[in-house]
C-alpha atoms as a PDB file:
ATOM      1  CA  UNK A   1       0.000   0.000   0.000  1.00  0.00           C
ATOM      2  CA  UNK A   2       3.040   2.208   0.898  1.00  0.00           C
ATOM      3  CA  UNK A   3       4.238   1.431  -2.660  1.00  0.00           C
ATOM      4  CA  UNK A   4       1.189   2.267  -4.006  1.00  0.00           C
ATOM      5  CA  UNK A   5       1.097   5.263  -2.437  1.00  0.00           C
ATOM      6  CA  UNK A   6       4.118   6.584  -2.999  1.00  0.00           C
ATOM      7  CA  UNK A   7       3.863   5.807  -6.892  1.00  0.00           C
ATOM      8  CA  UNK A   8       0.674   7.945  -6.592  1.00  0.00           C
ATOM      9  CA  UNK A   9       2.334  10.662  -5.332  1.00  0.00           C
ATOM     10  CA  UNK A  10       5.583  10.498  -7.901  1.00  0.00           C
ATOM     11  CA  UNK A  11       3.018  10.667 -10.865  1.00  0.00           C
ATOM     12  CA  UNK A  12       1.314  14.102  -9.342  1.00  0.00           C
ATOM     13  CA  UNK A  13       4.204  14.804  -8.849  1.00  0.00           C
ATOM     14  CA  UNK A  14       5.711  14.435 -12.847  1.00  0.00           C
ATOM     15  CA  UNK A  15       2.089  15.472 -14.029  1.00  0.00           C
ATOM     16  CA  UNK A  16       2.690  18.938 -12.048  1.00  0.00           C
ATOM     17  CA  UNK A  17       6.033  19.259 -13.433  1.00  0.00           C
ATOM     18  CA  UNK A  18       4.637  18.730 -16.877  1.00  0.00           C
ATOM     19  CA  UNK A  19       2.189  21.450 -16.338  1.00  0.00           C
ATOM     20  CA  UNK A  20       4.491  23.618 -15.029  1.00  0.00           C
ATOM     21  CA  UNK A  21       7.295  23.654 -17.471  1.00  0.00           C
ATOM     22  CA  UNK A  22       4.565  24.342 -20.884  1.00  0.00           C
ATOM     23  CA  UNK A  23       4.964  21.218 -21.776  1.00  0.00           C
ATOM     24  CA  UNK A  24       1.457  20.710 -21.803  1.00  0.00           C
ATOM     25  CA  UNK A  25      -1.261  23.160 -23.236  1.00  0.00           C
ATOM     26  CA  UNK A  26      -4.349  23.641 -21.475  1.00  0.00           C
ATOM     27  CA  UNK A  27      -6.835  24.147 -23.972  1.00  0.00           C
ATOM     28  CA  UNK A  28      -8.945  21.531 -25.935  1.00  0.00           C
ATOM     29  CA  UNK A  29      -7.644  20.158 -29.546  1.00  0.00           C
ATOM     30  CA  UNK A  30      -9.892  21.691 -32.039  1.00  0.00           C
ATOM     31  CA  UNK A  31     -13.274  19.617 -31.999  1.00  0.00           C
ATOM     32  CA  UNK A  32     -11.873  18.136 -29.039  1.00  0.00           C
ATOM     33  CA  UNK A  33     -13.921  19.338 -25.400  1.00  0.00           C
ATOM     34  CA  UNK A  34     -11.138  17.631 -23.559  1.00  0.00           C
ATOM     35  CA  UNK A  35      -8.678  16.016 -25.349  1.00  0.00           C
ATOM     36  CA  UNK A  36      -5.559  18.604 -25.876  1.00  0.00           C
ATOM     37  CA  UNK A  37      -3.567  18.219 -29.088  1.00  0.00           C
ATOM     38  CA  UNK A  38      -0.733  16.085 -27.610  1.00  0.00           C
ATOM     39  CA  UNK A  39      -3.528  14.176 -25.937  1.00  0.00           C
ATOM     40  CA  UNK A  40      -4.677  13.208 -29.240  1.00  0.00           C
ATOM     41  CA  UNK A  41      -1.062  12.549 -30.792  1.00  0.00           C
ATOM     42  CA  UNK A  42      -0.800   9.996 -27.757  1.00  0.00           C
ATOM     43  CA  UNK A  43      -4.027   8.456 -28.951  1.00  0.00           C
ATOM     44  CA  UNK A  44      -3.484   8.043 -32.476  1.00  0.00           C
ATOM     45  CA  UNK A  45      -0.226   6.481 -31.865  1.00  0.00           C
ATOM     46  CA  UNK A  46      -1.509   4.449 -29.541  1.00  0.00           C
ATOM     47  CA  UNK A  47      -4.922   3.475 -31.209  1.00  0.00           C
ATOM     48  CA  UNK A  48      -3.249   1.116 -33.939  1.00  0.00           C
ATOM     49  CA  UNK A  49      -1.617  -1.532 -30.818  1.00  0.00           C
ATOM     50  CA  UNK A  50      -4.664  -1.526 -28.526  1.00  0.00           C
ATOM     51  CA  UNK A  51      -7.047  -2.467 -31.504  1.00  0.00           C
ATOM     52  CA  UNK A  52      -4.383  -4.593 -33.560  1.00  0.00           C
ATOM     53  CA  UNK A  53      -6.547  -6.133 -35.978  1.00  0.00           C
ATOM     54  CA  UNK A  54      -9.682  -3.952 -36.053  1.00  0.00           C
ATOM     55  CA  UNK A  55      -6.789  -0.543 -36.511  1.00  0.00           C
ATOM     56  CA  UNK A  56      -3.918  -0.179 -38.825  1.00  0.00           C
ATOM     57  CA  UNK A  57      -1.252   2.649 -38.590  1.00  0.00           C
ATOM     58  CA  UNK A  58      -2.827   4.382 -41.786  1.00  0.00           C
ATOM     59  CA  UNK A  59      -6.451   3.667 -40.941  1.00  0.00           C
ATOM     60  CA  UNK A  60      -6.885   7.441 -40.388  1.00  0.00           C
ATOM     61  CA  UNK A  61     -10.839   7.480 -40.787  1.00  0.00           C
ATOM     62  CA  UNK A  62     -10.999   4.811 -38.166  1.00  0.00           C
ATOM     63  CA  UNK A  63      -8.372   6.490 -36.011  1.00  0.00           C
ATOM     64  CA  UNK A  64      -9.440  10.184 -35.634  1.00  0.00           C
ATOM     65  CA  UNK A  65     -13.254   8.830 -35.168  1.00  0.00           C
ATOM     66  CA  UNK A  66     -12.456   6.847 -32.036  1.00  0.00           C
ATOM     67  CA  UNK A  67     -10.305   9.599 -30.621  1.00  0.00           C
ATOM     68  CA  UNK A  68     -13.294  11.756 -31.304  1.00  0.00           C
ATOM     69  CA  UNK A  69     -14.906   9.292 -29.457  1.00  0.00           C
ATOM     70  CA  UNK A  70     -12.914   8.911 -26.525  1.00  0.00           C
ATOM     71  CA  UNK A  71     -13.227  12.498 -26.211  1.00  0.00           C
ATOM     72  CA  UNK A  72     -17.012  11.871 -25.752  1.00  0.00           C
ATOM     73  CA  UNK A  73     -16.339   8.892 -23.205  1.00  0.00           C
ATOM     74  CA  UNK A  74     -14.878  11.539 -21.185  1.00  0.00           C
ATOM     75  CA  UNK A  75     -17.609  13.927 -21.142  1.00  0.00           C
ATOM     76  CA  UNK A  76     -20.076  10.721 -19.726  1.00  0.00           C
ATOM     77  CA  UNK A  77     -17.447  10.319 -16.334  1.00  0.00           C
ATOM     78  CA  UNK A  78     -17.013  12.181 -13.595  1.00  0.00           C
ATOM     79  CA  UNK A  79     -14.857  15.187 -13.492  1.00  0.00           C
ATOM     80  CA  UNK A  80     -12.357  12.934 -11.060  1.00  0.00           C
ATOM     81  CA  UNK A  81     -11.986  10.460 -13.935  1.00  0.00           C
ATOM     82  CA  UNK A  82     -11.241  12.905 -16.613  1.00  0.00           C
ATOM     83  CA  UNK A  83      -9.029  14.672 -14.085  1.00  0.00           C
ATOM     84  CA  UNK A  84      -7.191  11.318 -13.503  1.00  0.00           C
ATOM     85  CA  UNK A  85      -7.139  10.541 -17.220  1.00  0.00           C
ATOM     86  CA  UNK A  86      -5.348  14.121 -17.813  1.00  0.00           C
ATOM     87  CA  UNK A  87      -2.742  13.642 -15.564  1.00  0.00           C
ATOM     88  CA  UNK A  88      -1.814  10.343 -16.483  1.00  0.00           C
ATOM     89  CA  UNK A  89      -1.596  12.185 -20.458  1.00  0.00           C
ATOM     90  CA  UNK A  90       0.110  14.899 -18.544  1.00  0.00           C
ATOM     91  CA  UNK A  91       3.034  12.171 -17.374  1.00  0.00           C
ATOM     92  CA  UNK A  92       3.033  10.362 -21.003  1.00  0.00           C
ATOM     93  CA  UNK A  93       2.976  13.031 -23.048  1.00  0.00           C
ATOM     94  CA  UNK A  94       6.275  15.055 -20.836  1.00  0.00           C
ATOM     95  CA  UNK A  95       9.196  13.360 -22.727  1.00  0.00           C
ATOM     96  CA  UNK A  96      11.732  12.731 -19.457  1.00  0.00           C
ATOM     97  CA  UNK A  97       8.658  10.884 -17.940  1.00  0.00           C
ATOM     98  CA  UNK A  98       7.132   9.414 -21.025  1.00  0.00           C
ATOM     99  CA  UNK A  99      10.937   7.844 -21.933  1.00  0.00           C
ATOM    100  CA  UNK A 100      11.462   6.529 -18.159  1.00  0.00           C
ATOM    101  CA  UNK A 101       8.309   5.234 -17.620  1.00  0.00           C
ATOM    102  CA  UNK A 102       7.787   3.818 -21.581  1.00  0.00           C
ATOM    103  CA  UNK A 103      10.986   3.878 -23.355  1.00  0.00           C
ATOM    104  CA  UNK A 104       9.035   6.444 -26.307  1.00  0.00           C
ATOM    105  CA  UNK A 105      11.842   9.176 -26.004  1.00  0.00           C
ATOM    106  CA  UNK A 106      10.783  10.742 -29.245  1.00  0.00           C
ATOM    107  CA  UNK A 107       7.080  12.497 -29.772  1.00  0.00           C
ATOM    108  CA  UNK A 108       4.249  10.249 -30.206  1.00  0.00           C
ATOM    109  CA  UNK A 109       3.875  11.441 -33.488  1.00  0.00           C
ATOM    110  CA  UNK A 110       7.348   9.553 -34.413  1.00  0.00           C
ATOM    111  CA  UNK A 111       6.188   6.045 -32.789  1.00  0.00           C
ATOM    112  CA  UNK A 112       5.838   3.017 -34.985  1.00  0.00           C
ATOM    113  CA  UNK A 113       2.994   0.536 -34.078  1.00  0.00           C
ATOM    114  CA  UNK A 114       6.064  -1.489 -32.506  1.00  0.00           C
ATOM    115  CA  UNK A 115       7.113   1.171 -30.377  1.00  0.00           C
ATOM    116  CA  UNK A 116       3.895   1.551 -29.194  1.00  0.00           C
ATOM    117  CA  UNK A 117       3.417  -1.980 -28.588  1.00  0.00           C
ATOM    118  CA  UNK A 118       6.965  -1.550 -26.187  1.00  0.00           C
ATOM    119  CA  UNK A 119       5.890   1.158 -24.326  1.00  0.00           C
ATOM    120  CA  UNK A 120       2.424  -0.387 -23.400  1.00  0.00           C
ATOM    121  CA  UNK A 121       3.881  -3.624 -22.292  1.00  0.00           C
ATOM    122  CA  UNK A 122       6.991  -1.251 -20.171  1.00  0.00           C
ATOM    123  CA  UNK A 123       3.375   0.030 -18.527  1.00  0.00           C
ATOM    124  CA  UNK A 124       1.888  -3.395 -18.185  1.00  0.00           C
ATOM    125  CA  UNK A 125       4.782  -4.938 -17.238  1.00  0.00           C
ATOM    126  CA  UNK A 126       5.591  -2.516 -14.571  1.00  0.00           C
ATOM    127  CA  UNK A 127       6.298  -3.019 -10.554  1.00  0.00           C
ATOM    128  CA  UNK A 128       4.744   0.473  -9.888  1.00  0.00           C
ATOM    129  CA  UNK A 129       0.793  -0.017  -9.445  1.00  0.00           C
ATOM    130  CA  UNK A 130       0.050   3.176 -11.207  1.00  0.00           C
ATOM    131  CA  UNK A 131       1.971   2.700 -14.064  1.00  0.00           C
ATOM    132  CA  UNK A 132       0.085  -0.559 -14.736  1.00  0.00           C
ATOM    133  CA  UNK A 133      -3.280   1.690 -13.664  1.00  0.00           C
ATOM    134  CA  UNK A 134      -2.733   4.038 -16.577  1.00  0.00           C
ATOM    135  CA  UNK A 135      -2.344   1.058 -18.999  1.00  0.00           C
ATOM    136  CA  UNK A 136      -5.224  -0.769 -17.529  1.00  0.00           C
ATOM    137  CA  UNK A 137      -7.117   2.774 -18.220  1.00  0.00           C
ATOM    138  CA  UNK A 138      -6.117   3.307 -21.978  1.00  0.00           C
ATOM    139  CA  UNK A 139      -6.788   0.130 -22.903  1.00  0.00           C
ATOM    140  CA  UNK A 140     -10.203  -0.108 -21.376  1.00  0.00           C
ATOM    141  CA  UNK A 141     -10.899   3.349 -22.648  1.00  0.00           C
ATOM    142  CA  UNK A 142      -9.698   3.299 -25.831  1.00  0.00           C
ATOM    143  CA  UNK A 143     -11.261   0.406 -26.593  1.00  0.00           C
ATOM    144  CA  UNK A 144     -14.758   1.809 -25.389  1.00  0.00           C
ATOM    145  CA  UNK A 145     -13.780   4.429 -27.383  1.00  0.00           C
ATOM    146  CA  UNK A 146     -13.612   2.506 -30.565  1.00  0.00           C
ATOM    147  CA  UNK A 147     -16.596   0.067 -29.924  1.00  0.00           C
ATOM    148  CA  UNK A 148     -18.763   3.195 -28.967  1.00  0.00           C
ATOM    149  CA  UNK A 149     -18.826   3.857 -32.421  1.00  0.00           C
ATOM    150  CA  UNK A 150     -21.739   2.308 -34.274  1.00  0.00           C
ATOM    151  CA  UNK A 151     -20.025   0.881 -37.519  1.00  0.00           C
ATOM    152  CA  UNK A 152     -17.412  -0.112 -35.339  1.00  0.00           C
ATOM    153  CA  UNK A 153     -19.893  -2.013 -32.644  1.00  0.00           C
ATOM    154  CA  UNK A 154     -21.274  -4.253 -34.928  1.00  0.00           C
ATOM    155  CA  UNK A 155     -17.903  -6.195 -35.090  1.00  0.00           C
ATOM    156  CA  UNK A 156     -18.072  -7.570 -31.913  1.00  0.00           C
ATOM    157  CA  UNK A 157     -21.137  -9.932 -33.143  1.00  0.00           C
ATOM    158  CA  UNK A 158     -23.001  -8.199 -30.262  1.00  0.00           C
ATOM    159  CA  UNK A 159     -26.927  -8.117 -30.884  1.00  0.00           C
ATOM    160  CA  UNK A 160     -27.542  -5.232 -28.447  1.00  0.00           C
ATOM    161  CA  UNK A 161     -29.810  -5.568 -25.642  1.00  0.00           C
ATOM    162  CA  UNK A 162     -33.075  -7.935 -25.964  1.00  0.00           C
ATOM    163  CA  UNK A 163     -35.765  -6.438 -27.835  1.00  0.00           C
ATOM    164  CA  UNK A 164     -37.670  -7.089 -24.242  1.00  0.00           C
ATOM    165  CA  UNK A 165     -34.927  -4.682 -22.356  1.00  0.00           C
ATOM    166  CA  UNK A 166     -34.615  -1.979 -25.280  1.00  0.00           C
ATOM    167  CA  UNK A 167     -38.301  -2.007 -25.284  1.00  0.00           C
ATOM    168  CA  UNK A 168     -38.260  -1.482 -21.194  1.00  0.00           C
ATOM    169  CA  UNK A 169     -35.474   0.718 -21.717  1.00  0.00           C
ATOM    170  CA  UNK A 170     -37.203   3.369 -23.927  1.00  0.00           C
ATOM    171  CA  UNK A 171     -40.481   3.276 -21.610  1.00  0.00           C
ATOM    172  CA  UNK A 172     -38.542   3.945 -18.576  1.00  0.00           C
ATOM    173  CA  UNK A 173     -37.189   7.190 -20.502  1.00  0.00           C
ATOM    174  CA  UNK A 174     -40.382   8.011 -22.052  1.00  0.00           C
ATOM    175  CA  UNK A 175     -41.490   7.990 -18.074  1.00  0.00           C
ATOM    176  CA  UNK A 176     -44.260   5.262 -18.883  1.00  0.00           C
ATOM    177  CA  UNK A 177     -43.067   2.529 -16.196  1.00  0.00           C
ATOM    178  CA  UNK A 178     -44.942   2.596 -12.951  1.00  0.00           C
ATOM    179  CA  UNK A 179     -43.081   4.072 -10.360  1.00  0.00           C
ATOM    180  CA  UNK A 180     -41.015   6.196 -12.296  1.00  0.00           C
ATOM    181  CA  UNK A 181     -41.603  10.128 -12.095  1.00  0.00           C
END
């Protein structure tokens, strides 16, 4: 728990040295509500290895639309999450941290799919609990990202919901269900 805690600490700590020395901006990428423009250099590089096999390196279309849609993921958490999610960009994104903690010394921007698939595994792979906390995150999020969009949903062989639940679904926000308001 000490460890834990301590690792906590070392990341605020990086994320507030990021901020501090400009090396990250503070206002949204254009079309972005939260996702700053190295936010969504990170993501693009990193898009292609979490969704080997859906994703290619070139598959720009596919790319931008589930960074645009990660961007929305963030605006359905809490304001703790997407705090949490920017600090943890904060530490990637500010090279001496991004090349200690992932071995990516160069910008995002310059990562091959195999470099990308180093530096998650340097996060998996980790003894520090939050490094393998901010892979756990991407992963999880950048998927949901991806399979948040529609055309990209229907991949997964997933149905949807029983026609019985969507049917109880839209009732319940159509306020027709007893009990409701």
């Amino acid at each position: 728990m000490k460890l834990s805690a301590a690792g906590a600490a070392a990341l605020s700590t990086m994320s507030t040295g990021a901020w501090l020395s400009g090396c990250t901006s503070s206002n949204a990428a254009s079309g972005m509500r939260f996702l700053r423009p190295e936010d969504v250099e990170l993501l693009t590089a990193l898009t292609p290895s979490v969704m080997a096999g859906h994703v290619g390196p070139g598959d720009t279309d596919k790319i931008d639309r589930t960074v645009k849609s990660f961007d929305t993921l963030l605006g359905d958490t809490s304001q703790i999450v997407v705090d949490l999610v920017m600090q943890a960009f904060d530490v990637l994104n500010f090279m001496p941290t991004r090349g200690l903690m992932t071995g990516q010394w160069s910008s995002w921007s310059k990562a091959t799919v195999q470099d990308t698939d180093d530096a998650l595994g340097r996060l998996r792979d980790s003894n520090i609990e939050p490094l393998n906390a901010i892979y756990a995150a991407l992963i999880r999020l950048i998927a949901s990202g991806y399979y948040l969009v529609p055309e990209y949903l229907a991949s997964t062989g997933y149905p949807g919901p029983p026609t019985k639940v969507q049917g109880d679904l839209a009732q319940v926000e159509a306020g027709k269900v007893e009990g409701t308001p």
